[in-house]
N, C-alpha and C. Protein backbone atom coordinates (compact mmCIF):
# COMPACT_ATOMS: atom_id res chain seq x y z
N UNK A 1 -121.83 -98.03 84.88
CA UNK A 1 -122.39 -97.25 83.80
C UNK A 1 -121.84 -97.74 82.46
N UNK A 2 -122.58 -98.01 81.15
CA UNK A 2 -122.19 -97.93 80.00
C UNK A 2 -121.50 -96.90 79.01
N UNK A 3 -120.74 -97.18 78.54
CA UNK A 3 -120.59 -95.97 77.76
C UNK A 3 -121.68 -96.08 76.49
N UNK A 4 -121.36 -95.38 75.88
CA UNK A 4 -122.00 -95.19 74.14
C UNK A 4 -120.94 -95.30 73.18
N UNK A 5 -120.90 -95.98 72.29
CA UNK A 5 -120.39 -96.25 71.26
C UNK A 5 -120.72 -95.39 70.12
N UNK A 6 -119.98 -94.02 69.77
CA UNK A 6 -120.64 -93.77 68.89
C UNK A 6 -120.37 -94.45 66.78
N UNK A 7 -119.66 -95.21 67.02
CA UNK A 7 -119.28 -96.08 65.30
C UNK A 7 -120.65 -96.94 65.46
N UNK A 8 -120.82 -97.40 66.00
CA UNK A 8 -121.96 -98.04 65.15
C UNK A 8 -123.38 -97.56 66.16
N UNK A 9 -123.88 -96.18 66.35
CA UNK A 9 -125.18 -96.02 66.61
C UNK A 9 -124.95 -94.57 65.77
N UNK A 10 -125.90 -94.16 65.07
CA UNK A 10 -126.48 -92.93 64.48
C UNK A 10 -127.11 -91.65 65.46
N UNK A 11 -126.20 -91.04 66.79
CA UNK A 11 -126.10 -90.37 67.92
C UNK A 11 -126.68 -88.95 67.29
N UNK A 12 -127.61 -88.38 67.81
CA UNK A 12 -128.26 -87.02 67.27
C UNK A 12 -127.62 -85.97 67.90
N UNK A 13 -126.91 -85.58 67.52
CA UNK A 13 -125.69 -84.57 68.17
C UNK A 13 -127.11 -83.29 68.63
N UNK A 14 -127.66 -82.84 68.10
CA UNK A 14 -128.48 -81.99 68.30
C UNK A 14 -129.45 -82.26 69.27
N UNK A 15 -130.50 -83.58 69.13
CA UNK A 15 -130.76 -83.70 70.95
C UNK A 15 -130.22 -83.81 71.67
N UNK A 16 -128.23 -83.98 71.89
CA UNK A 16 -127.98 -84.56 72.92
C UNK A 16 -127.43 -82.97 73.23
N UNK A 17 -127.42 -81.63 72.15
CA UNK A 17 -127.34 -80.80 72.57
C UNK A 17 -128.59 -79.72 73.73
N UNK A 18 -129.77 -80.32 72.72
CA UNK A 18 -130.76 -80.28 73.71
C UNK A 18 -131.03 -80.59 75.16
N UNK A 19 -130.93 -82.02 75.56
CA UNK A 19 -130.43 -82.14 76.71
C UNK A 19 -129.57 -81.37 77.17
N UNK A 20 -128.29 -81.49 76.72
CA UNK A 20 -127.38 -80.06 77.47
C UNK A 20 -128.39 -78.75 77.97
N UNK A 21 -128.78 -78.27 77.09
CA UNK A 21 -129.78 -76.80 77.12
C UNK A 21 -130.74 -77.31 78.25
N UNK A 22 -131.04 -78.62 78.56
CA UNK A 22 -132.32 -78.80 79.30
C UNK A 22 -131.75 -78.17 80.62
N UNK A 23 -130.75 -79.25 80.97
CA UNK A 23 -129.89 -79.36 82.06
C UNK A 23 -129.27 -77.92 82.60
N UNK A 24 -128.86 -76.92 81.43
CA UNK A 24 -128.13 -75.64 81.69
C UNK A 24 -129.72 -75.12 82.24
N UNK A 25 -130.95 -75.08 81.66
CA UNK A 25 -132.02 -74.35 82.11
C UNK A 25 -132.25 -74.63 82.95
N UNK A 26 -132.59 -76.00 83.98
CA UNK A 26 -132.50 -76.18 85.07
C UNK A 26 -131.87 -75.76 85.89
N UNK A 27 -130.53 -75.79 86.11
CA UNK A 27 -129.39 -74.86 86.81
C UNK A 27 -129.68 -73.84 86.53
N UNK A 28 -130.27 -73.11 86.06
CA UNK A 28 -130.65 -71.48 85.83
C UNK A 28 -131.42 -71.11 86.74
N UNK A 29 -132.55 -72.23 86.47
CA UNK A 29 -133.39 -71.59 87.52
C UNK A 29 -133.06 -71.85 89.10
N UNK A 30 -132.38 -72.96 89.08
CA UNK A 30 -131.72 -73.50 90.69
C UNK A 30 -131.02 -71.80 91.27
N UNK A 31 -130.22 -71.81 90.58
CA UNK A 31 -129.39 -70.33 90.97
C UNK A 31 -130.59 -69.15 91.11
N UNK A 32 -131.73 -68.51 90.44
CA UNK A 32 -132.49 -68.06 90.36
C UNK A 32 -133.06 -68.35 91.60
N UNK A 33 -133.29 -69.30 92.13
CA UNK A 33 -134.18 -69.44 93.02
C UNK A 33 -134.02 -69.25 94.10
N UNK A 34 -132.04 -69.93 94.50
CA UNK A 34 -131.47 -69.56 95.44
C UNK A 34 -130.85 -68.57 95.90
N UNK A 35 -131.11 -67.63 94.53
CA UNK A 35 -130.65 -66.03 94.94
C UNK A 35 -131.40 -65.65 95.39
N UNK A 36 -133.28 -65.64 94.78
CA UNK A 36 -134.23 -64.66 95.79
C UNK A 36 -134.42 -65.67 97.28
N UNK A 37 -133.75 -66.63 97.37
CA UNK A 37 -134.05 -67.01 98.82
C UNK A 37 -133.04 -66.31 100.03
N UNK A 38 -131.68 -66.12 99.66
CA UNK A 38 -130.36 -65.68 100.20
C UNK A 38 -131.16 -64.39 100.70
N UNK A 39 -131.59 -63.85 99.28
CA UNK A 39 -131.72 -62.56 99.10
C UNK A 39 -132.98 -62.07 100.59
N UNK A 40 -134.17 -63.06 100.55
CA UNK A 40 -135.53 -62.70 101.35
C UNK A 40 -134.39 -63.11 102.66
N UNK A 41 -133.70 -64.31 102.97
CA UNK A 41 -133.36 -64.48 104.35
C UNK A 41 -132.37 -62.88 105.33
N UNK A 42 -131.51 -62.31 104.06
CA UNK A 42 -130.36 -61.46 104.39
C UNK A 42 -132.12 -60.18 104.95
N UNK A 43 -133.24 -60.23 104.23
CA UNK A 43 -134.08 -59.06 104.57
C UNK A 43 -135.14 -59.42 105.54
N UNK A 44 -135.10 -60.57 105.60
CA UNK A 44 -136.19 -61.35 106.71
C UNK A 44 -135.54 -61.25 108.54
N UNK A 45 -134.35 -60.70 108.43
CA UNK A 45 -133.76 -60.66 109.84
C UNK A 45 -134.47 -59.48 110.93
N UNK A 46 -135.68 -59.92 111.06
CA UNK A 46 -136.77 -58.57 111.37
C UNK A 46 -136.39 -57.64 112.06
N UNK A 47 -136.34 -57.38 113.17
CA UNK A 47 -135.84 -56.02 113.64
C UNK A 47 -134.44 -55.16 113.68
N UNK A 48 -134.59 -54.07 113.84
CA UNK A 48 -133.06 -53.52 113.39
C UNK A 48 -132.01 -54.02 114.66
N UNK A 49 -132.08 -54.12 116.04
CA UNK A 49 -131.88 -54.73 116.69
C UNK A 49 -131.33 -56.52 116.68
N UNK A 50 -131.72 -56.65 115.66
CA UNK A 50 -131.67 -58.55 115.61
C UNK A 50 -130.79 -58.36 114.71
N UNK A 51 -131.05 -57.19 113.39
CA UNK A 51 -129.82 -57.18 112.28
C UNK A 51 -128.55 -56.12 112.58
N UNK A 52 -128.52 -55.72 113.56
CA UNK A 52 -127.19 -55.75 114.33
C UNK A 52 -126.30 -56.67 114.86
N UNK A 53 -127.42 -57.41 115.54
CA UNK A 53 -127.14 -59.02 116.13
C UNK A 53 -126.34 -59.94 115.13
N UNK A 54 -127.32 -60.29 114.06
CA UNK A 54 -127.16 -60.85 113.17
C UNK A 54 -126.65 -60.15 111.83
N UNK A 55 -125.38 -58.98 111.82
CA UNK A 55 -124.92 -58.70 110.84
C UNK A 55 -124.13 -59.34 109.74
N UNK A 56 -123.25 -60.66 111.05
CA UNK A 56 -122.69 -61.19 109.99
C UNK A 56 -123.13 -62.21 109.23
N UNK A 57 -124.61 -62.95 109.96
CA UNK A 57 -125.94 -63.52 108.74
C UNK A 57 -125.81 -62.43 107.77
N UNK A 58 -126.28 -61.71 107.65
CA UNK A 58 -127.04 -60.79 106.56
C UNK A 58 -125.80 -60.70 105.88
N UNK A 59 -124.44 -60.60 106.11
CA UNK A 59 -123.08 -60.19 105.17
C UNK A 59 -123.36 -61.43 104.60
N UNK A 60 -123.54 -63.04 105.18
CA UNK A 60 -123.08 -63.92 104.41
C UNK A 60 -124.68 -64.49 103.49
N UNK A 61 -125.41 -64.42 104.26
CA UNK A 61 -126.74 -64.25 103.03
C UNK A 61 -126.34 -63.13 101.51
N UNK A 62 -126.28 -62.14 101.84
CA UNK A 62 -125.89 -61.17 100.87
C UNK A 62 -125.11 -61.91 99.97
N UNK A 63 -123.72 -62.50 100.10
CA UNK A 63 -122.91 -62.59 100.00
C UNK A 63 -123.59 -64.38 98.91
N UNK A 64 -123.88 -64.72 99.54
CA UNK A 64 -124.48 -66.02 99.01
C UNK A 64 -125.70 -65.61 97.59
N UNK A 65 -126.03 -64.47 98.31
CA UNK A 65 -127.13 -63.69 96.77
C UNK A 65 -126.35 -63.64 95.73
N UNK A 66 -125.73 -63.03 96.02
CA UNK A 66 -124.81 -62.47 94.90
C UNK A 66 -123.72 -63.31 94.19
N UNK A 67 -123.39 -64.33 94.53
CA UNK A 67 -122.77 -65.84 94.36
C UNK A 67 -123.44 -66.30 93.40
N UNK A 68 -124.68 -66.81 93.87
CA UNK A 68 -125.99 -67.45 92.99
C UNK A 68 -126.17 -66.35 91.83
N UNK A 69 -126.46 -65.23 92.01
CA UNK A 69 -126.83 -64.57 90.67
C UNK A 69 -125.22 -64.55 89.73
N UNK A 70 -124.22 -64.37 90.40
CA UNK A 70 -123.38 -64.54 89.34
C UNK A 70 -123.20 -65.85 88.86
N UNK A 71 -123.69 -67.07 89.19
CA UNK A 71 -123.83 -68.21 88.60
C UNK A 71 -124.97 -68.41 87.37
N UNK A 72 -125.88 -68.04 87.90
CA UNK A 72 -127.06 -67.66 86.67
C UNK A 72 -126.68 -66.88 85.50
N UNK A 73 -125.77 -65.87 86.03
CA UNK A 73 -125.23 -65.23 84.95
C UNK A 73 -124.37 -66.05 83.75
N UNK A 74 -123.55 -66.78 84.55
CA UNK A 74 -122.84 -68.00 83.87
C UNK A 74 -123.52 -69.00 82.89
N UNK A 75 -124.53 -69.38 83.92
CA UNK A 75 -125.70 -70.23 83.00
C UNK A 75 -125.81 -69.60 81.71
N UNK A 76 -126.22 -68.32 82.15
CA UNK A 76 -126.73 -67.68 80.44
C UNK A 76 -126.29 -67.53 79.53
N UNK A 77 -124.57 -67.10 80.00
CA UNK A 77 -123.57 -67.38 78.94
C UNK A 77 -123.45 -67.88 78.52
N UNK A 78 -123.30 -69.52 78.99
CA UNK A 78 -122.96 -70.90 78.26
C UNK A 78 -124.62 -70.92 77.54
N UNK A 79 -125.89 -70.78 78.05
CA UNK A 79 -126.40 -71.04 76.82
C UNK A 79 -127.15 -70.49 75.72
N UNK A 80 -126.23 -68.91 75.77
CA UNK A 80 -125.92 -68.64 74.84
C UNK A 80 -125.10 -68.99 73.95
N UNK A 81 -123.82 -69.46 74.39
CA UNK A 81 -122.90 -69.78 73.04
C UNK A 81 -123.45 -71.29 73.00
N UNK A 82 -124.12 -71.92 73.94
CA UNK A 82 -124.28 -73.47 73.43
C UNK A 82 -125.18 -73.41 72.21
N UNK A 83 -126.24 -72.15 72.62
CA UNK A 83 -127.48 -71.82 71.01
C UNK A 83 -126.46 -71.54 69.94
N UNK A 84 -125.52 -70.77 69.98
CA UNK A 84 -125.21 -70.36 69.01
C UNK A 84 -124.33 -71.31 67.88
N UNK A 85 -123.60 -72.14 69.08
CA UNK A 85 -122.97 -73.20 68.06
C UNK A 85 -124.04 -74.15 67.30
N UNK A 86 -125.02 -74.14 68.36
CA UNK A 86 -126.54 -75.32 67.84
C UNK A 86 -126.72 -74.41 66.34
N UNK A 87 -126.75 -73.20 66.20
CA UNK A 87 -127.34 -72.27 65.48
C UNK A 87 -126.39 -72.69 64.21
N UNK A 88 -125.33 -72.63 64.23
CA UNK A 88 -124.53 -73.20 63.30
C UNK A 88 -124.15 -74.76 62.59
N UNK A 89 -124.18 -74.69 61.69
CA UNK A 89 -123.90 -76.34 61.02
C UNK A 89 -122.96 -77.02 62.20
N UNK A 90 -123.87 -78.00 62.03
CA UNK A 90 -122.30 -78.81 62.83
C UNK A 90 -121.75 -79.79 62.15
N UNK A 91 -120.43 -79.54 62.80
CA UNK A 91 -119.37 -80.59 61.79
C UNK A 91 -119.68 -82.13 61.71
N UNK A 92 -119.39 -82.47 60.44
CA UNK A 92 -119.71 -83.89 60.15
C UNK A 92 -117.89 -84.27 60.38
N UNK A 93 -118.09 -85.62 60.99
CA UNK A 93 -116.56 -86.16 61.28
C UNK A 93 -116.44 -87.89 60.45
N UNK A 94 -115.65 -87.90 59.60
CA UNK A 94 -115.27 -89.20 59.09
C UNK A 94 -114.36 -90.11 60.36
N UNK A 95 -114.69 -91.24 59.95
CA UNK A 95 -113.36 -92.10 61.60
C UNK A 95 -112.25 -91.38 61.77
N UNK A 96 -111.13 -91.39 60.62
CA UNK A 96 -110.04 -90.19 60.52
C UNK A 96 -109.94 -88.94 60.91
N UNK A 97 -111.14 -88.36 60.71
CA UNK A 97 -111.21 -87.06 60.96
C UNK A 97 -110.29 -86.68 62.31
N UNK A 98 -109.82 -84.99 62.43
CA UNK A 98 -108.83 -84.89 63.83
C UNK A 98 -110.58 -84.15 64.29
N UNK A 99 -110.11 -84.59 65.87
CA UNK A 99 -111.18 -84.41 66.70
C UNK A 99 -111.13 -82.67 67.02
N UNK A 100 -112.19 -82.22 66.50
CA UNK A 100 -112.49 -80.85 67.07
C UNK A 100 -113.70 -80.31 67.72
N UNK A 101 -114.42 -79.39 67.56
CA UNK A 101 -115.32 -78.88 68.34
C UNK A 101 -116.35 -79.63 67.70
N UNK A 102 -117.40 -80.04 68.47
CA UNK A 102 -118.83 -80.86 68.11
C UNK A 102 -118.47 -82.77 67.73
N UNK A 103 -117.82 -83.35 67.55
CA UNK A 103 -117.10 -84.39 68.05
C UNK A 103 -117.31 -85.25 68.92
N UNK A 104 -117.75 -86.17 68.78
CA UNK A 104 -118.41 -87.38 69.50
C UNK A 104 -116.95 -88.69 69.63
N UNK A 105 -116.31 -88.60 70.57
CA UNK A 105 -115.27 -89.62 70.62
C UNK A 105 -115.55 -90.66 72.00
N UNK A 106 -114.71 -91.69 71.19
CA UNK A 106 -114.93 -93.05 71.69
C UNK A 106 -113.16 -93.17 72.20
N UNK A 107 -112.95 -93.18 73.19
CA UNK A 107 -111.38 -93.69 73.95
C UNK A 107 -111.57 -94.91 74.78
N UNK A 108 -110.39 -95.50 74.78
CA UNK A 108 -109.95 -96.75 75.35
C UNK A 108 -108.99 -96.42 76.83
N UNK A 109 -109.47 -96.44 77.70
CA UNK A 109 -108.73 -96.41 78.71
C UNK A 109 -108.21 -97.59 79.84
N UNK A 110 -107.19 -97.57 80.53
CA UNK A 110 -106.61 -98.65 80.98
C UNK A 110 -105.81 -98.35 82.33
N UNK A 111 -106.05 -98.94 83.12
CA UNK A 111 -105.62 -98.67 84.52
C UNK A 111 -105.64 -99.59 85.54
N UNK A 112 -104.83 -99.86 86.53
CA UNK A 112 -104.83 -101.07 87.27
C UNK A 112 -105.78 -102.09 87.44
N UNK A 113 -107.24 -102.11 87.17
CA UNK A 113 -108.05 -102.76 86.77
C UNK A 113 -108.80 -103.03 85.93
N UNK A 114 -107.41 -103.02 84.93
CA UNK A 114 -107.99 -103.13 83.28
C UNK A 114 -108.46 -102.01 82.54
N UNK A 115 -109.08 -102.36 81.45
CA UNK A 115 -109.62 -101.33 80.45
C UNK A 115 -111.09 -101.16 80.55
N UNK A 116 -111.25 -100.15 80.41
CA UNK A 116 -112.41 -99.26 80.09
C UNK A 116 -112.66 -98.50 78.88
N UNK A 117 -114.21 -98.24 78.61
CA UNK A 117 -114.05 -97.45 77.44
C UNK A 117 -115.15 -96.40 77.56
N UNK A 118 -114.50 -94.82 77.10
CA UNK A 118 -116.06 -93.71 77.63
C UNK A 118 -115.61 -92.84 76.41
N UNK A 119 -117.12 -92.18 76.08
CA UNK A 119 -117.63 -91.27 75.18
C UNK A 119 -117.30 -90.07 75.86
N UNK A 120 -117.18 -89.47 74.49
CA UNK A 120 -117.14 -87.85 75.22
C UNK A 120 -117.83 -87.28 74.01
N UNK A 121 -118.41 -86.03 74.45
CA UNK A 121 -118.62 -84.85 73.30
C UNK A 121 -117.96 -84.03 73.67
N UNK A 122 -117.58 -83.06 72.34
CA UNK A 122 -116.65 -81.73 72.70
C UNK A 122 -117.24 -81.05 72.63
N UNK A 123 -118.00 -79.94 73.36
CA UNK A 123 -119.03 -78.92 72.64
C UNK A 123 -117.98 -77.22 73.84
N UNK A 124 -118.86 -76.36 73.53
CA UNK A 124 -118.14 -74.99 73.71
C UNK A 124 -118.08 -74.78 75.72
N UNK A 125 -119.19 -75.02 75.96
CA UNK A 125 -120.31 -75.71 77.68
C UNK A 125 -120.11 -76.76 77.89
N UNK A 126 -120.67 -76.65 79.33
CA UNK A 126 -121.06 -77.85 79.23
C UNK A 126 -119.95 -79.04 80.17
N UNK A 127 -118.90 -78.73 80.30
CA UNK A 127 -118.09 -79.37 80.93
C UNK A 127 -117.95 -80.32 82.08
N UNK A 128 -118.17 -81.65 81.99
CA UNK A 128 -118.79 -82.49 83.01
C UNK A 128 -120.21 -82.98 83.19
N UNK A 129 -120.64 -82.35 82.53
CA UNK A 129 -121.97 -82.78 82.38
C UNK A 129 -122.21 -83.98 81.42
N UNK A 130 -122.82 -85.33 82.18
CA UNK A 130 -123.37 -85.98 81.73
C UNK A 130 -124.41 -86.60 80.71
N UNK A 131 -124.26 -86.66 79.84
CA UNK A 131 -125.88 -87.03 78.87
C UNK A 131 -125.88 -88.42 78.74
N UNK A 132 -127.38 -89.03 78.94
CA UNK A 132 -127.87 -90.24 78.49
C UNK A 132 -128.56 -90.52 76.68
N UNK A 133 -127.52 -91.64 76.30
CA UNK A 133 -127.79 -91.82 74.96
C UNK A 133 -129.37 -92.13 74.41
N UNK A 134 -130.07 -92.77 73.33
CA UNK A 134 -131.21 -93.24 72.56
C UNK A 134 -131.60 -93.68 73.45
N UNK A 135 -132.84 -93.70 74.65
CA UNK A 135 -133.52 -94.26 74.86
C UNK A 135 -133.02 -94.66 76.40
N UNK A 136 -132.14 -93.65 76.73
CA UNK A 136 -131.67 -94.20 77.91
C UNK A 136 -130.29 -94.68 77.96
N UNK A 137 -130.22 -95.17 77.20
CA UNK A 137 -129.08 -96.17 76.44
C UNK A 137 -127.66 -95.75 76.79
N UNK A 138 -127.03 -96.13 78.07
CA UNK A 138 -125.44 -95.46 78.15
C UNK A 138 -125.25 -94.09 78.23
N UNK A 139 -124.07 -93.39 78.26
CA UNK A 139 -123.77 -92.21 78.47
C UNK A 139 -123.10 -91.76 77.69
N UNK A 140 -122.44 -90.35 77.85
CA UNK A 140 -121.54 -89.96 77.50
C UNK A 140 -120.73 -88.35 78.34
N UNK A 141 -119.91 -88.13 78.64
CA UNK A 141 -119.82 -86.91 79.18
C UNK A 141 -119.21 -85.82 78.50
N UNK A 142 -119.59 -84.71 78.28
CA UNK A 142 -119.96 -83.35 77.75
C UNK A 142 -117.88 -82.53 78.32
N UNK A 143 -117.17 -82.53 77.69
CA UNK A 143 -116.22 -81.89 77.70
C UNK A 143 -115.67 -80.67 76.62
N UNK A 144 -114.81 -79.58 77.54
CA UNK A 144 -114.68 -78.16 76.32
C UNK A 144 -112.77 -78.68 76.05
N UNK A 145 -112.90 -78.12 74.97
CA UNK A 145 -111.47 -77.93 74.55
C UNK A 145 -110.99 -77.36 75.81
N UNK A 146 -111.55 -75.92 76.76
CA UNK A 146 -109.93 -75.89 77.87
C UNK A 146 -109.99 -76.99 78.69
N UNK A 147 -111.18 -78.34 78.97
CA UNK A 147 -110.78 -78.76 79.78
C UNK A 147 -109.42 -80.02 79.74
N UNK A 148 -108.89 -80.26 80.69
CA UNK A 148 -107.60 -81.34 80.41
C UNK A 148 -107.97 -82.75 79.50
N UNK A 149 -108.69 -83.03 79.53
CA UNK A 149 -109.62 -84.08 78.32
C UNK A 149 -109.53 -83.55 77.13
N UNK A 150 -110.71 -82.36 76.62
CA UNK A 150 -110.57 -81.45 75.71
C UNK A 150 -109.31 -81.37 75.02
N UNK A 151 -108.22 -80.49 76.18
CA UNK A 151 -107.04 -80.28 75.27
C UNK A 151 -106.21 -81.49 74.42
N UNK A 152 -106.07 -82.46 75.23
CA UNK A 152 -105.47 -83.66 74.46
C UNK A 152 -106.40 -84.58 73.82
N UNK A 153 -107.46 -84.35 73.33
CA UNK A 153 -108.55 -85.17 72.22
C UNK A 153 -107.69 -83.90 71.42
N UNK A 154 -107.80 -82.54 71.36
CA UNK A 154 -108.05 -81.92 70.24
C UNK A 154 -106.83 -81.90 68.78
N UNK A 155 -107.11 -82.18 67.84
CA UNK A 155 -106.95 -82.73 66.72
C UNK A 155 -106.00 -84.18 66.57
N UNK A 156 -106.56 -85.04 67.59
CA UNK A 156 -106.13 -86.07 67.60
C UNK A 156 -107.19 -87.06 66.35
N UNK A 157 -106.82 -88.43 66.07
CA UNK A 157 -107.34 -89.06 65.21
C UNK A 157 -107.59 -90.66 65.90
N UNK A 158 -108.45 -91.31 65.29
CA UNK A 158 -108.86 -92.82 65.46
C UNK A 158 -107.12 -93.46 65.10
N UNK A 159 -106.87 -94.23 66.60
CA UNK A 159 -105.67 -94.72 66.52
C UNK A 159 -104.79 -93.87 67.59
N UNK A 160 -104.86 -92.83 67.47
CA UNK A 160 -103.91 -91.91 68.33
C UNK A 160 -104.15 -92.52 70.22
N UNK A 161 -103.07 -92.29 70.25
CA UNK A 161 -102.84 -92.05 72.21
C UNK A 161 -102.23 -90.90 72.34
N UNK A 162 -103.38 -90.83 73.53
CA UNK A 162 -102.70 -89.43 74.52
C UNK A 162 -102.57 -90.05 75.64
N UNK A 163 -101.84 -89.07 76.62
CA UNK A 163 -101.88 -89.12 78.03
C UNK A 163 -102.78 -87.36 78.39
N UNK A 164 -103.71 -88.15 79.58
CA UNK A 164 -104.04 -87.30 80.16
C UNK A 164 -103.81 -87.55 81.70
N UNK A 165 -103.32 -86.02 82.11
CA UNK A 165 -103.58 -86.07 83.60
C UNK A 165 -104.86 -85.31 84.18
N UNK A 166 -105.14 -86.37 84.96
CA UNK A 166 -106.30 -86.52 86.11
C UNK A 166 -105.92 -86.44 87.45
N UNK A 167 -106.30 -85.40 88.16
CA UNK A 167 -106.11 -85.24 90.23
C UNK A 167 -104.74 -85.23 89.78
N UNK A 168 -103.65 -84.87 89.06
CA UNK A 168 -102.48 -85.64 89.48
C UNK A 168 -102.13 -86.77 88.74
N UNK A 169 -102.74 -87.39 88.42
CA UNK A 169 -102.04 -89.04 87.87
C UNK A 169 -102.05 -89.03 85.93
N UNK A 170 -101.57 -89.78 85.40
CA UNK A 170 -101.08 -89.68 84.20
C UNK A 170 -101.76 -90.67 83.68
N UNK A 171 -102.87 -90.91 82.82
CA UNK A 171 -103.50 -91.53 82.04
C UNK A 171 -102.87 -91.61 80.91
N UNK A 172 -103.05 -92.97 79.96
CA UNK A 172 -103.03 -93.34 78.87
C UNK A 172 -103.99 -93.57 78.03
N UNK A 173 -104.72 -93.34 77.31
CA UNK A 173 -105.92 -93.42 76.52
C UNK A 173 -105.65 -93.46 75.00
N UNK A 174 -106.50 -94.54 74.50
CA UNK A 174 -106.56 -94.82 73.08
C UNK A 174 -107.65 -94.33 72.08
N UNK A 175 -108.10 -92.94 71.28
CA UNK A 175 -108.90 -92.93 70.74
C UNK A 175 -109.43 -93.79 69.68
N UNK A 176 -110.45 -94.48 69.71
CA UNK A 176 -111.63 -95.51 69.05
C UNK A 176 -111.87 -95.27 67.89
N UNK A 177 -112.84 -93.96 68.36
CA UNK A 177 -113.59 -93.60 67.35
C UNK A 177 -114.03 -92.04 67.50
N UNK A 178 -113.68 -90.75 66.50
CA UNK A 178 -114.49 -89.85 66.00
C UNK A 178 -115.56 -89.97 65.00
N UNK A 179 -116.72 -89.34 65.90
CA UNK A 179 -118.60 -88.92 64.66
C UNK A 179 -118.69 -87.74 64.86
């Protein structure tokens, strides 16, 4: 996979928030869908006889309903606050700038088989989620300030190293570039 460079491409923070929103609506309805299915299987166990039989189906169907709808619920949250930050100006970042919320960074990473280099956005959602740049064009992945990425970008600058830990292991990373 490529990364994205964001210093020299003009990156539309706002479609790539869009995408986010696409992606959160999709998972909305995934959860949606798989709740009224949990939901018809836990009531589809036809006779009262069979759902004696099969009580502890119907506990874990139930149980799977109600899983899924509290995930949808989640969905909605995040895109709500993902609208709401969209709803608000978003920050313009000079190279210098310290990296904060809405933040398009470029890190240098390095590990037994050399260096690598990956984009991130910081947005409020969204965490792990993938977006494809202009046209297809490379990636970037979608990280929040609590996540362990997040916390050590945040008010770091072009030039700075952090260490992050990953599974366990202790990364070194060079920030590039803040847009």
């Amino acid at each position: 996979m490529v990364a994205i460079h964001s210093c020299g491409m003009g990156l539309d923070k706002r479609e790539l928030i869009s995408q986010l929103a696409e992606r959160l609506q999709y998972s909305d309805r995934l959860a949606h869908r798989a709740e009224a299915e949990a939901r018809e299987a836990a009531r589809s166990l036809a006779t009262e006889s069979e759902k004696k039989e099969d009580g502890r189906a119907a506990i874990e169907y139930g149980s799977l309903a109600t899983g899924q709808a509290a995930r949808a619920r989640r969905v909605q949250e995040e895109l709500s606050a993902l609208n709401a930050f969209q709803q608000a100006a978003l920050p313009r970042f000079e190279r210098k700038s310290p990296v904060s919320l809405g933040a398009i960074v470029d890190v240098r990473t390095e590990d037994e088989d050399g260096y690598d280099e990956r984009t991130f956005f910081l947005l409020p959602v969204g965490a792990g989620t993938e977006l494809t740049g202009p046209g297809g064009d490379g990636f970037l992945s979608v990280i929040t300030p609590a996540s362990p990425v997040g916390r050590a970008l945040m008010g770091r600058r072009t030039g700075d190293c952090i260490e992050v830990t990953l599974a366990g292991e202790v990364h070194e990373w060079t920030v590039l570039d803040v847009a």
